[in-house]
PDB file of N, CA and C in Angstrom:
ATOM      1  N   UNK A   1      -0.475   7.720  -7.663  1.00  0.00           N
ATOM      2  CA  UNK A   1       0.180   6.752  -6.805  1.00  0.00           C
ATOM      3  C   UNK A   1       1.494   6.367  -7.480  1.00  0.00           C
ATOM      4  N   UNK A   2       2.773   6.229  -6.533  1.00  0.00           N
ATOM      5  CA  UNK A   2       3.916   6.053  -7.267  1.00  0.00           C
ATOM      6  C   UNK A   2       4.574   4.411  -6.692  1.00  0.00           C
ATOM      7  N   UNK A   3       4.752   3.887  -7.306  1.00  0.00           N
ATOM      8  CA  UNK A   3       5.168   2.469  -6.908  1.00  0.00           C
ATOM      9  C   UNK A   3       6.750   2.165  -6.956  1.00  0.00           C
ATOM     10  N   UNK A   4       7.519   1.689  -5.494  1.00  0.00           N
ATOM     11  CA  UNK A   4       8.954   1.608  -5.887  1.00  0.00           C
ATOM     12  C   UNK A   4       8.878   0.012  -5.077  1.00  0.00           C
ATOM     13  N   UNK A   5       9.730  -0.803  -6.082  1.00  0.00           N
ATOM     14  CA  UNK A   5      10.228  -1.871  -5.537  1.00  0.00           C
ATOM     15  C   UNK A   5      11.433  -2.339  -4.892  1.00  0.00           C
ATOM     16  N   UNK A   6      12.295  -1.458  -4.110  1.00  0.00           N
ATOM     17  CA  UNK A   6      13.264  -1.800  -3.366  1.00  0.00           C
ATOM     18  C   UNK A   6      12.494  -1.320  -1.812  1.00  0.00           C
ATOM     19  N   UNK A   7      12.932  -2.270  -1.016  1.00  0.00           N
ATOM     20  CA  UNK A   7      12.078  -2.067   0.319  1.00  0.00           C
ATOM     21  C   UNK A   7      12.886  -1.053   1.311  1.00  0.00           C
ATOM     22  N   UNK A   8      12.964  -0.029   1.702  1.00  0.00           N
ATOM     23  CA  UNK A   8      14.066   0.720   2.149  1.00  0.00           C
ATOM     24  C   UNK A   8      14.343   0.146   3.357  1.00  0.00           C
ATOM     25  N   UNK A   9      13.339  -0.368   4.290  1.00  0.00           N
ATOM     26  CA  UNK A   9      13.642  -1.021   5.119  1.00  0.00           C
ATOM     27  C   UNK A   9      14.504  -2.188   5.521  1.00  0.00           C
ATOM     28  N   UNK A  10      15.046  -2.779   4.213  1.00  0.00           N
ATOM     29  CA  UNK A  10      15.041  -4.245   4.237  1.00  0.00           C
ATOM     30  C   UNK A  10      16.666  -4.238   3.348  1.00  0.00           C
ATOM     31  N   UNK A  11      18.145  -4.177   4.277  1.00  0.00           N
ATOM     32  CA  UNK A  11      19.080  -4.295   3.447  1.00  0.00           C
ATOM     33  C   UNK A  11      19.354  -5.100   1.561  1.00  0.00           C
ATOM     34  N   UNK A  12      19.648  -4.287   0.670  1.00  0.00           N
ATOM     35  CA  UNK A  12      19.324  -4.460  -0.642  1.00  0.00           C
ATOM     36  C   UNK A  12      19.773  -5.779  -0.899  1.00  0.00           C
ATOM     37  N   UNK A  13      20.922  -6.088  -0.787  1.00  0.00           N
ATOM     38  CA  UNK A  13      21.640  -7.083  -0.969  1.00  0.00           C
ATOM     39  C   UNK A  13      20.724  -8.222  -0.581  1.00  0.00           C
ATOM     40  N   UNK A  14      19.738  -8.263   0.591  1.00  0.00           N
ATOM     41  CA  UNK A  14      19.601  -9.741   1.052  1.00  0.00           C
ATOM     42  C   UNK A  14      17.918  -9.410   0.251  1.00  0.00           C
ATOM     43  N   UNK A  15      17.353  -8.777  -0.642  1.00  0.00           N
ATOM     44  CA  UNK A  15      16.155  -8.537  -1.604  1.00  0.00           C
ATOM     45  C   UNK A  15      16.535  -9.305  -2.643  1.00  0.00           C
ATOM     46  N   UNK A  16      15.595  -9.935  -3.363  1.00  0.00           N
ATOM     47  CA  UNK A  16      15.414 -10.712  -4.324  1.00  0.00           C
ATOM     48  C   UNK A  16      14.444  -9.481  -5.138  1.00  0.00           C
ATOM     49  N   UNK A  17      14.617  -8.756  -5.468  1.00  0.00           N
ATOM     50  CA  UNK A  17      14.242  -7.465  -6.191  1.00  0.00           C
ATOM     51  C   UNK A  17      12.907  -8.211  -7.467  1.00  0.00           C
ATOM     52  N   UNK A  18      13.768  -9.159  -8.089  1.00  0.00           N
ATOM     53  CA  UNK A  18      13.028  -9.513  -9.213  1.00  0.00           C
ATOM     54  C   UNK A  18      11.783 -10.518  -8.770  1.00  0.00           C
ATOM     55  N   UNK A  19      11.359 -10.476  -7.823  1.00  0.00           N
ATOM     56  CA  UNK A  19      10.617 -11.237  -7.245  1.00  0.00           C
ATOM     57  C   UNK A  19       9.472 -10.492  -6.254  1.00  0.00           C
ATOM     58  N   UNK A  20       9.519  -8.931  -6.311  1.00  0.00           N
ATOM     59  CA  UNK A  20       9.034  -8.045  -6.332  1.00  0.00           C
ATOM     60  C   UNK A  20       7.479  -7.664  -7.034  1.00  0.00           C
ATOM     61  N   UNK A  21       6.773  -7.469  -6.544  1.00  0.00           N
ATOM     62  CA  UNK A  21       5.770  -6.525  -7.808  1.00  0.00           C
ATOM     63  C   UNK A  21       4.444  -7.063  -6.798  1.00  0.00           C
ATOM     64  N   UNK A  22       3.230  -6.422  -7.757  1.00  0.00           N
ATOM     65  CA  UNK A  22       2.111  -6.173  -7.396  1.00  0.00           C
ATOM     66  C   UNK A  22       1.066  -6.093  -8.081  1.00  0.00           C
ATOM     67  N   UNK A  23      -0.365  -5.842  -7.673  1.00  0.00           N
ATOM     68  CA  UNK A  23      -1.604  -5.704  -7.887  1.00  0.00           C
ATOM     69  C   UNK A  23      -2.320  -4.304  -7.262  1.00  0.00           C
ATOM     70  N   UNK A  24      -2.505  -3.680  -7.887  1.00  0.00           N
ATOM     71  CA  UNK A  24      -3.268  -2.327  -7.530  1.00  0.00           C
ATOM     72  C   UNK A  24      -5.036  -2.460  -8.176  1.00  0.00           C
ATOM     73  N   UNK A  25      -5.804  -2.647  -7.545  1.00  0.00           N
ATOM     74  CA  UNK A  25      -7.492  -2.499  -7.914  1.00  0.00           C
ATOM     75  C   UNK A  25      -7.839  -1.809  -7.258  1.00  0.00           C
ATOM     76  N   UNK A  26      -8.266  -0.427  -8.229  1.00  0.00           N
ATOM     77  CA  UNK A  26      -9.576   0.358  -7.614  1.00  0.00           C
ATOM     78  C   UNK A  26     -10.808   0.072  -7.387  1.00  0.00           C
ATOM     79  N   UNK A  27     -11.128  -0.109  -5.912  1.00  0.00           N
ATOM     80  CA  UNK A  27     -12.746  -0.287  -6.035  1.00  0.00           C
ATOM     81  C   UNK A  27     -13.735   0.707  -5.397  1.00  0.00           C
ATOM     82  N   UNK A  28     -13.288   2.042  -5.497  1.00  0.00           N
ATOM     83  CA  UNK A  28     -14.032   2.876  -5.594  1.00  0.00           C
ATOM     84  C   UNK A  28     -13.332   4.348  -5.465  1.00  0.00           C
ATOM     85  N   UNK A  29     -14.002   5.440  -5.265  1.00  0.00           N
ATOM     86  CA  UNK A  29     -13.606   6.556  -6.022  1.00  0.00           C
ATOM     87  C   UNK A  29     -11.693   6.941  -5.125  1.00  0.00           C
ATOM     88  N   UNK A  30     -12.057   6.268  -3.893  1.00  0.00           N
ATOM     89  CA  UNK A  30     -10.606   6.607  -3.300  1.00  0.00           C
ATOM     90  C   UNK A  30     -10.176   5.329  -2.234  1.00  0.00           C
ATOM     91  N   UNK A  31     -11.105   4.595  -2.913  1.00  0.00           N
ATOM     92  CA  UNK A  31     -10.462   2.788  -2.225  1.00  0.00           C
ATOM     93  C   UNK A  31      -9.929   1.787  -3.503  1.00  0.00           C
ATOM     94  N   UNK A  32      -8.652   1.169  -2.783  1.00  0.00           N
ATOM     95  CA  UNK A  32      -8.159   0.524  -3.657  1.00  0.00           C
ATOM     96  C   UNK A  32      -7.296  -0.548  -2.404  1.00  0.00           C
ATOM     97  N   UNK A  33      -7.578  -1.935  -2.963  1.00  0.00           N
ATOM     98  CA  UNK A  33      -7.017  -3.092  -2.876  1.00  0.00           C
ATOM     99  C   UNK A  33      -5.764  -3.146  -3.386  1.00  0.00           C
ATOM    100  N   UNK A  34      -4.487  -3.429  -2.399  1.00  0.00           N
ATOM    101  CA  UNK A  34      -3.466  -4.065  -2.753  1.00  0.00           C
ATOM    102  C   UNK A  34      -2.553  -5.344  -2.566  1.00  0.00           C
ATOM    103  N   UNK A  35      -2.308  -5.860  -3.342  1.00  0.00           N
ATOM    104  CA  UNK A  35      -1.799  -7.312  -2.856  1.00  0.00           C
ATOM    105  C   UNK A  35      -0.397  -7.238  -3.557  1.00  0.00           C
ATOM    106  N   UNK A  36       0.665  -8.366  -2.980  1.00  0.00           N
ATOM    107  CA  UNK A  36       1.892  -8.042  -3.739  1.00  0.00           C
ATOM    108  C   UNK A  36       2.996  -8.257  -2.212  1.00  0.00           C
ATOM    109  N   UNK A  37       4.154  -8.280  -2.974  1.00  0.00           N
ATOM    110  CA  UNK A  37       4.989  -8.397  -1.835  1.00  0.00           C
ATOM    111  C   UNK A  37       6.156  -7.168  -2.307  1.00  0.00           C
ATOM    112  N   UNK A  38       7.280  -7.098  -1.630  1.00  0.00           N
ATOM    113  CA  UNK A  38       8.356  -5.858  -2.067  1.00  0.00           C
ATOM    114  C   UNK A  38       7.864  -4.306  -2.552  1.00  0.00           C
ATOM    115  N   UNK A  39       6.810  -3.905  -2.564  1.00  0.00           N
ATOM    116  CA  UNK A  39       6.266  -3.110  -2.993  1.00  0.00           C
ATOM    117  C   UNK A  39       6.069  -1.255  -1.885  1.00  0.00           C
ATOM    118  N   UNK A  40       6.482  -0.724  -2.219  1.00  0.00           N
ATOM    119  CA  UNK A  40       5.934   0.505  -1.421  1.00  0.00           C
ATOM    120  C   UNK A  40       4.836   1.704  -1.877  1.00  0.00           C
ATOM    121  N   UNK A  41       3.721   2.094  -2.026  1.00  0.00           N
ATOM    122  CA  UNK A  41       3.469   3.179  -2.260  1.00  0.00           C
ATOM    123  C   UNK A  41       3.121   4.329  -1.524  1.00  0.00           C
ATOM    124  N   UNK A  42       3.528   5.630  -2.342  1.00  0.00           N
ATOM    125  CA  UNK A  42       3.267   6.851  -2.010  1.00  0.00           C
ATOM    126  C   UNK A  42       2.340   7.451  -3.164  1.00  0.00           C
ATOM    127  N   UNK A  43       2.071   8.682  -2.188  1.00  0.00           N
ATOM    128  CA  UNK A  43       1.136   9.427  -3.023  1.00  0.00           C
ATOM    129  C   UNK A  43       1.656  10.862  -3.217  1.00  0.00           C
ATOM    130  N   UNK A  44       2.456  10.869  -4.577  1.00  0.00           N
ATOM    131  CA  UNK A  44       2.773  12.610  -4.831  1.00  0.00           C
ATOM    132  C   UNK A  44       1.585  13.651  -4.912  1.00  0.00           C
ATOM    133  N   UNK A  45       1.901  14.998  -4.482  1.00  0.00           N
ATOM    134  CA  UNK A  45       1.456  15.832  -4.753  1.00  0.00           C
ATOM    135  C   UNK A  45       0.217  15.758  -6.500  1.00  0.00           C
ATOM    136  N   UNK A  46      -0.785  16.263  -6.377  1.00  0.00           N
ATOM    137  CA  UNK A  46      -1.283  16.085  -8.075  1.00  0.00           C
ATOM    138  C   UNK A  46      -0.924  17.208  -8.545  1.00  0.00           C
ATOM    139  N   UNK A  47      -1.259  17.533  -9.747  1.00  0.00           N
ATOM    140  CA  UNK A  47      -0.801  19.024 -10.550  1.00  0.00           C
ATOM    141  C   UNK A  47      -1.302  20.068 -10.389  1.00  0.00           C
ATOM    142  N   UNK A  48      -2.508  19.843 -10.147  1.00  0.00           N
ATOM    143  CA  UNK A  48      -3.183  20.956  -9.377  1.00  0.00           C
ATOM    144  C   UNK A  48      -3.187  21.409  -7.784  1.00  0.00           C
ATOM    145  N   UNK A  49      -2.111  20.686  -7.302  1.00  0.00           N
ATOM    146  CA  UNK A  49      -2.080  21.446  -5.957  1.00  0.00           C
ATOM    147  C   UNK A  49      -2.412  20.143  -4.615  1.00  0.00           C
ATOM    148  N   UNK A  50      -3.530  19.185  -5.023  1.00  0.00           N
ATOM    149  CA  UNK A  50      -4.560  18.605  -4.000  1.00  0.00           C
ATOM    150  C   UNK A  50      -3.135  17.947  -3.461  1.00  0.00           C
ATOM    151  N   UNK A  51      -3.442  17.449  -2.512  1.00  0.00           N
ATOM    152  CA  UNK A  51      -2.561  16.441  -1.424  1.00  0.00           C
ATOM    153  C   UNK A  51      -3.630  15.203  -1.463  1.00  0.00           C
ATOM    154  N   UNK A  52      -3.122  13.983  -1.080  1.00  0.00           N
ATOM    155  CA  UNK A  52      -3.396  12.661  -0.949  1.00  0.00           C
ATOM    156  C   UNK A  52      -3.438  12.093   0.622  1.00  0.00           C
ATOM    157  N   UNK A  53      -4.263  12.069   1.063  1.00  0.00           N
ATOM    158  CA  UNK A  53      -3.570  11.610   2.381  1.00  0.00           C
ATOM    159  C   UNK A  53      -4.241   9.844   2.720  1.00  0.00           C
ATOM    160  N   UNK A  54      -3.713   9.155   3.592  1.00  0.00           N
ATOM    161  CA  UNK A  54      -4.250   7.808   3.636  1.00  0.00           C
ATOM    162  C   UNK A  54      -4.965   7.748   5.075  1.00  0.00           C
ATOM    163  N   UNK A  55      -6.725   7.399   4.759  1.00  0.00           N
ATOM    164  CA  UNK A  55      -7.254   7.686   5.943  1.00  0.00           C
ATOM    165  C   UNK A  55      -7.358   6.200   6.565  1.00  0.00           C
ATOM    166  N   UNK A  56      -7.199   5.225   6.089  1.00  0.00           N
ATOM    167  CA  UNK A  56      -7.278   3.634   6.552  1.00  0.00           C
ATOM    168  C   UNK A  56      -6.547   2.636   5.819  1.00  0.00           C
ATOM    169  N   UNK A  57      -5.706   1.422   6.522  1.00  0.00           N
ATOM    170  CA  UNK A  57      -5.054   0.731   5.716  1.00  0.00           C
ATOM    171  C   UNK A  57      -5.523  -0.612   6.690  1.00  0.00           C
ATOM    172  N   UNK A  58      -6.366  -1.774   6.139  1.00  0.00           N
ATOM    173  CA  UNK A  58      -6.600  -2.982   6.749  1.00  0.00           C
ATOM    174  C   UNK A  58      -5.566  -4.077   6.112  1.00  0.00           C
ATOM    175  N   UNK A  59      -5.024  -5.018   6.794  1.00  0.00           N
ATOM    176  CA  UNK A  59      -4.697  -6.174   6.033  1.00  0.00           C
ATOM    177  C   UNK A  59      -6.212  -7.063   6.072  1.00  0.00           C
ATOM    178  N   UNK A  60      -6.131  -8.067   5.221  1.00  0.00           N
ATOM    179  CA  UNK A  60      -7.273  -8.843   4.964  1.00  0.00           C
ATOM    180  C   UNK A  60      -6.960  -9.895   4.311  1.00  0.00           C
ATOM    181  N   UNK A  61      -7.988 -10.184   3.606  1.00  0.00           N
ATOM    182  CA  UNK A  61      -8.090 -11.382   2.285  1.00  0.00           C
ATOM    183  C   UNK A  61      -9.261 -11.347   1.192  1.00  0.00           C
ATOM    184  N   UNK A  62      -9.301 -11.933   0.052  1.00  0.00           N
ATOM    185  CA  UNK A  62     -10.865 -11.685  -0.304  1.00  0.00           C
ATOM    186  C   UNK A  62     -11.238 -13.009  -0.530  1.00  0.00           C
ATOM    187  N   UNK A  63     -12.389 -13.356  -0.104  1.00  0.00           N
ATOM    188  CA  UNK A  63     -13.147 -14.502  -0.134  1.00  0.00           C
ATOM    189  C   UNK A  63     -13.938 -14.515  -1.205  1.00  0.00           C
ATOM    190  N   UNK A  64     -13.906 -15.790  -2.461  1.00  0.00           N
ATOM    191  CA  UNK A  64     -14.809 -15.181  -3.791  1.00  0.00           C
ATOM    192  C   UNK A  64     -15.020 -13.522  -3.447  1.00  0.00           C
ATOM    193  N   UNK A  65     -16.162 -13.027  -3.256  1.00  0.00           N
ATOM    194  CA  UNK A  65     -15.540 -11.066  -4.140  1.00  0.00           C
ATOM    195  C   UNK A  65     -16.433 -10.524  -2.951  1.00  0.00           C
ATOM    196  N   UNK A  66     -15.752 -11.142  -1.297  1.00  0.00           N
ATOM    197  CA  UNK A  66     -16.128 -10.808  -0.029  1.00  0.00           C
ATOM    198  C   UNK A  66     -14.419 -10.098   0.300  1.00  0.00           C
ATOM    199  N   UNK A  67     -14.416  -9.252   1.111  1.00  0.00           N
ATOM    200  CA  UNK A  67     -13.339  -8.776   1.858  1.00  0.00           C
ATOM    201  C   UNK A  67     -13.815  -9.305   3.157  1.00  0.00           C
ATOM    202  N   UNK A  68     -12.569  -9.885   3.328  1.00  0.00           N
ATOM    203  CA  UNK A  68     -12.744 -10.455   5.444  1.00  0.00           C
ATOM    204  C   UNK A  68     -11.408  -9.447   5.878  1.00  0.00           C
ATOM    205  N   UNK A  69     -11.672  -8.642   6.528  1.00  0.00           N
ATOM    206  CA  UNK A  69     -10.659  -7.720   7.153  1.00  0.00           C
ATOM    207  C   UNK A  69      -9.846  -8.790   8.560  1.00  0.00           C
ATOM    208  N   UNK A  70      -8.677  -8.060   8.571  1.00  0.00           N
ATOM    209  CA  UNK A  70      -8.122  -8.272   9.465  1.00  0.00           C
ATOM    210  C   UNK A  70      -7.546  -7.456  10.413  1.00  0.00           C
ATOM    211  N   UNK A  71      -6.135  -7.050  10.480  1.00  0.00           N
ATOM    212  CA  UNK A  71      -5.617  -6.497  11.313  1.00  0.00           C
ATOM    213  C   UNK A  71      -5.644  -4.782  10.937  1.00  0.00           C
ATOM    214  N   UNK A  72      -6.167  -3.764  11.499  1.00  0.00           N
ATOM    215  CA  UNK A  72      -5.940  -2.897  11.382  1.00  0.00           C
ATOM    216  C   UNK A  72      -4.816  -1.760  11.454  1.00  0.00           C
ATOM    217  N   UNK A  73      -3.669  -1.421  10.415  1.00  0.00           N
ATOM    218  CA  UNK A  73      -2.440  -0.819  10.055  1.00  0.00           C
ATOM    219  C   UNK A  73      -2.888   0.810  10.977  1.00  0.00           C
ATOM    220  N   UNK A  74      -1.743   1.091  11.586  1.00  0.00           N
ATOM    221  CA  UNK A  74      -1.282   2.705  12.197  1.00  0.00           C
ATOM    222  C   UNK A  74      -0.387   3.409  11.594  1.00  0.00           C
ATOM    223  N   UNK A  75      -0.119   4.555  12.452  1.00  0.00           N
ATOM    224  CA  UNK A  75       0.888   5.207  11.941  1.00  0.00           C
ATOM    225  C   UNK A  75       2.328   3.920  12.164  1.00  0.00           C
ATOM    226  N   UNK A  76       2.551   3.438  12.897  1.00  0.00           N
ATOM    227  CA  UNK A  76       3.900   2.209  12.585  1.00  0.00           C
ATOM    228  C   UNK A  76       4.255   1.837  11.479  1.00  0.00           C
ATOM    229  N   UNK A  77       3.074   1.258  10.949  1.00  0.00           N
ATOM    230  CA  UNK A  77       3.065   0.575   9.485  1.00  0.00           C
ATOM    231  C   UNK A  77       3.063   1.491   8.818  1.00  0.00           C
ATOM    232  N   UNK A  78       2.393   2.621   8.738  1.00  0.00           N
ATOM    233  CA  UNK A  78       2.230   3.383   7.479  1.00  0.00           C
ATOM    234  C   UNK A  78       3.337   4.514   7.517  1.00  0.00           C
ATOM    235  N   UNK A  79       4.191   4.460   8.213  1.00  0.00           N
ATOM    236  CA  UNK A  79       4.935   5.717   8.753  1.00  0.00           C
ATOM    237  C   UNK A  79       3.888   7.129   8.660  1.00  0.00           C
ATOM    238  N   UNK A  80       3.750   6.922   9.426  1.00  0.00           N
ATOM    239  CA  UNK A  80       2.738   8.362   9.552  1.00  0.00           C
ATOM    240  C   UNK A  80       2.136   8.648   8.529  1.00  0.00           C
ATOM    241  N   UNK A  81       1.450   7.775   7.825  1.00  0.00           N
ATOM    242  CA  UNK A  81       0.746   8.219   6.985  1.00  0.00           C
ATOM    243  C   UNK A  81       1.477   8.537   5.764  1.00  0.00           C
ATOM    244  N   UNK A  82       2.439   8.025   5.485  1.00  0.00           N
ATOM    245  CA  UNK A  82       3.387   8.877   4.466  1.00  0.00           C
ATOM    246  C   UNK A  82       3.408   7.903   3.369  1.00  0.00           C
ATOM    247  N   UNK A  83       3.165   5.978   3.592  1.00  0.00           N
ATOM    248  CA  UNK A  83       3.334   5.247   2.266  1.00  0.00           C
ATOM    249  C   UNK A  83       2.238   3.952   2.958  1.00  0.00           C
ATOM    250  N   UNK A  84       2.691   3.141   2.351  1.00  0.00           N
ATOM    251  CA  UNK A  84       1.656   1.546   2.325  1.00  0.00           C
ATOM    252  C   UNK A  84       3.157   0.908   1.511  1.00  0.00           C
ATOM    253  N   UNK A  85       3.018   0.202   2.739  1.00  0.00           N
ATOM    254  CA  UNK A  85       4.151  -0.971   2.761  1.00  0.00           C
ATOM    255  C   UNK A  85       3.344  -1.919   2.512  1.00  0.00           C
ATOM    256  N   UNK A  86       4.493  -3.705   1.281  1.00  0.00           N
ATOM    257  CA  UNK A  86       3.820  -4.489   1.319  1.00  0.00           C
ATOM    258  C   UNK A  86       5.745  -5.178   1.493  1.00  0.00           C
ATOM    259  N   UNK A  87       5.506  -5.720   2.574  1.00  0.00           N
ATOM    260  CA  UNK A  87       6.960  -6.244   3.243  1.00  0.00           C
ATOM    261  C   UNK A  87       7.735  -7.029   2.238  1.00  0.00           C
ATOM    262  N   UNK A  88       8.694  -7.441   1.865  1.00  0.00           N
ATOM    263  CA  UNK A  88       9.612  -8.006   0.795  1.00  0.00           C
ATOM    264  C   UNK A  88       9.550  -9.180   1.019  1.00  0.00           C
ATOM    265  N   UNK A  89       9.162  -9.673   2.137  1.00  0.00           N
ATOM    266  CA  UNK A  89       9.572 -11.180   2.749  1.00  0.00           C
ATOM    267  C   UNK A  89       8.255 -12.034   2.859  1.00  0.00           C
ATOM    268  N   UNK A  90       7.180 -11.125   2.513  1.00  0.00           N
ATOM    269  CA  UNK A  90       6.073 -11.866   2.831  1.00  0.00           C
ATOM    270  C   UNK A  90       4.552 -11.440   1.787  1.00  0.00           C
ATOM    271  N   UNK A  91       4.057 -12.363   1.422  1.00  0.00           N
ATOM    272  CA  UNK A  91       2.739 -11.538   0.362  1.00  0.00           C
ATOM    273  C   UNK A  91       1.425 -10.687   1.436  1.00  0.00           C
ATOM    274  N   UNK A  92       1.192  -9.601   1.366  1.00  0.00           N
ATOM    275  CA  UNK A  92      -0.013  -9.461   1.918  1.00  0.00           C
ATOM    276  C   UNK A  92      -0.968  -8.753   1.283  1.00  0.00           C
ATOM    277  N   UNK A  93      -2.549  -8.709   1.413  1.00  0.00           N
ATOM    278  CA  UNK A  93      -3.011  -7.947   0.990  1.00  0.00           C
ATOM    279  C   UNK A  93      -3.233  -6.971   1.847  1.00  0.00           C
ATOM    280  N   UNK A  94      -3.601  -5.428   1.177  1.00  0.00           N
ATOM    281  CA  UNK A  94      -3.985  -4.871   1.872  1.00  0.00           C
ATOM    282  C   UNK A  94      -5.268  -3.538   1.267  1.00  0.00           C
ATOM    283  N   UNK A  95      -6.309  -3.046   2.691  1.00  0.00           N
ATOM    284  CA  UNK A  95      -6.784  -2.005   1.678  1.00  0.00           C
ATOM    285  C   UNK A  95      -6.539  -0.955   2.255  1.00  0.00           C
ATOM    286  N   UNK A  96      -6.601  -0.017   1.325  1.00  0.00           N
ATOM    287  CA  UNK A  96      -6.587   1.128   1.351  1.00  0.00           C
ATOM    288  C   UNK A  96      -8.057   2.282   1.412  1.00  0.00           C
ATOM    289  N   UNK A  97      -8.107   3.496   1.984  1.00  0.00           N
ATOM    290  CA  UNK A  97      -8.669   4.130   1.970  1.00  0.00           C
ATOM    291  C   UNK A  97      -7.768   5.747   1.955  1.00  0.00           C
ATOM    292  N   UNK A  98      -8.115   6.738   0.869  1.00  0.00           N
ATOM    293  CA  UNK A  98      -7.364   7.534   1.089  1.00  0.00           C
ATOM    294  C   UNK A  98      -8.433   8.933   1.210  1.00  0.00           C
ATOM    295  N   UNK A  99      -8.074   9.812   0.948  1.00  0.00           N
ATOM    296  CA  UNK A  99      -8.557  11.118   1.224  1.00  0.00           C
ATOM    297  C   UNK A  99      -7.744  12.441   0.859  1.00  0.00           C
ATOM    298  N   UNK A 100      -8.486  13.676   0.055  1.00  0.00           N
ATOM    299  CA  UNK A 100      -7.777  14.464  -0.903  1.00  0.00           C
ATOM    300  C   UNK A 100      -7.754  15.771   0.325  1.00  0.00           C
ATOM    301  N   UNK A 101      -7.167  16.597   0.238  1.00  0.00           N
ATOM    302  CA  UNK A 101      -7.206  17.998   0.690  1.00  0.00           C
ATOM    303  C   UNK A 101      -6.346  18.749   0.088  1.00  0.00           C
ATOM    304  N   UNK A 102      -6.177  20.079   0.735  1.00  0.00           N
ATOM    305  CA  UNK A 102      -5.553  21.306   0.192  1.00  0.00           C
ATOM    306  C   UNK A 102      -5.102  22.020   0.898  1.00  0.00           C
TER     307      UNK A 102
END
């Protein structure tokens, strides 16, 4: 997973860059919790060839060490599947579910 903090979406100048960053938790072999604001990730190629692809992205919250889901993310949000946005302007969490192929 590669993490960039300038929001491409979001003209640079009006980003508070340093105010940026995040939380990445794995909670299981290809789910991982993210929370954070300014944040984008992608998933490069691995060395051996596999591809990454993202099969579900919920926004939510966690309640003591409950997930309450919320709105369910598409291709809109995720651009086709290509990253996991966490908007510059606003904190959200979100989860992830991904999936390997070849």
């Amino acid at each position: 997973m590669e993490a960039r903090f300038v929001d491409p979406w979001t003209p640079k100048q009006s980003q508070q860059i340093a105010s940026h960053g995040g939380l990445i938790i794995q909670t299981g072999p290809e789910e991982f919790i993210v929370a954070g604001k300014g944040m984008t990730l992608t998933f490069p190629d691995r060395a051996d060839g596999t591809l990454t692809g993202i099969e579900s992205v919920q926004e939510g919250r966690l309640v003591g060490e409950e997930w309450q889901g919320g709105r369910w993310l598409n291709g809109d949000q995720t651009h086709q599947g290509r990253h996991i946005r966490l908007p510059p302007d606003d904190f959200s969490i979100q989860r992830i579910r991904l999936y390997s192929y070849r």
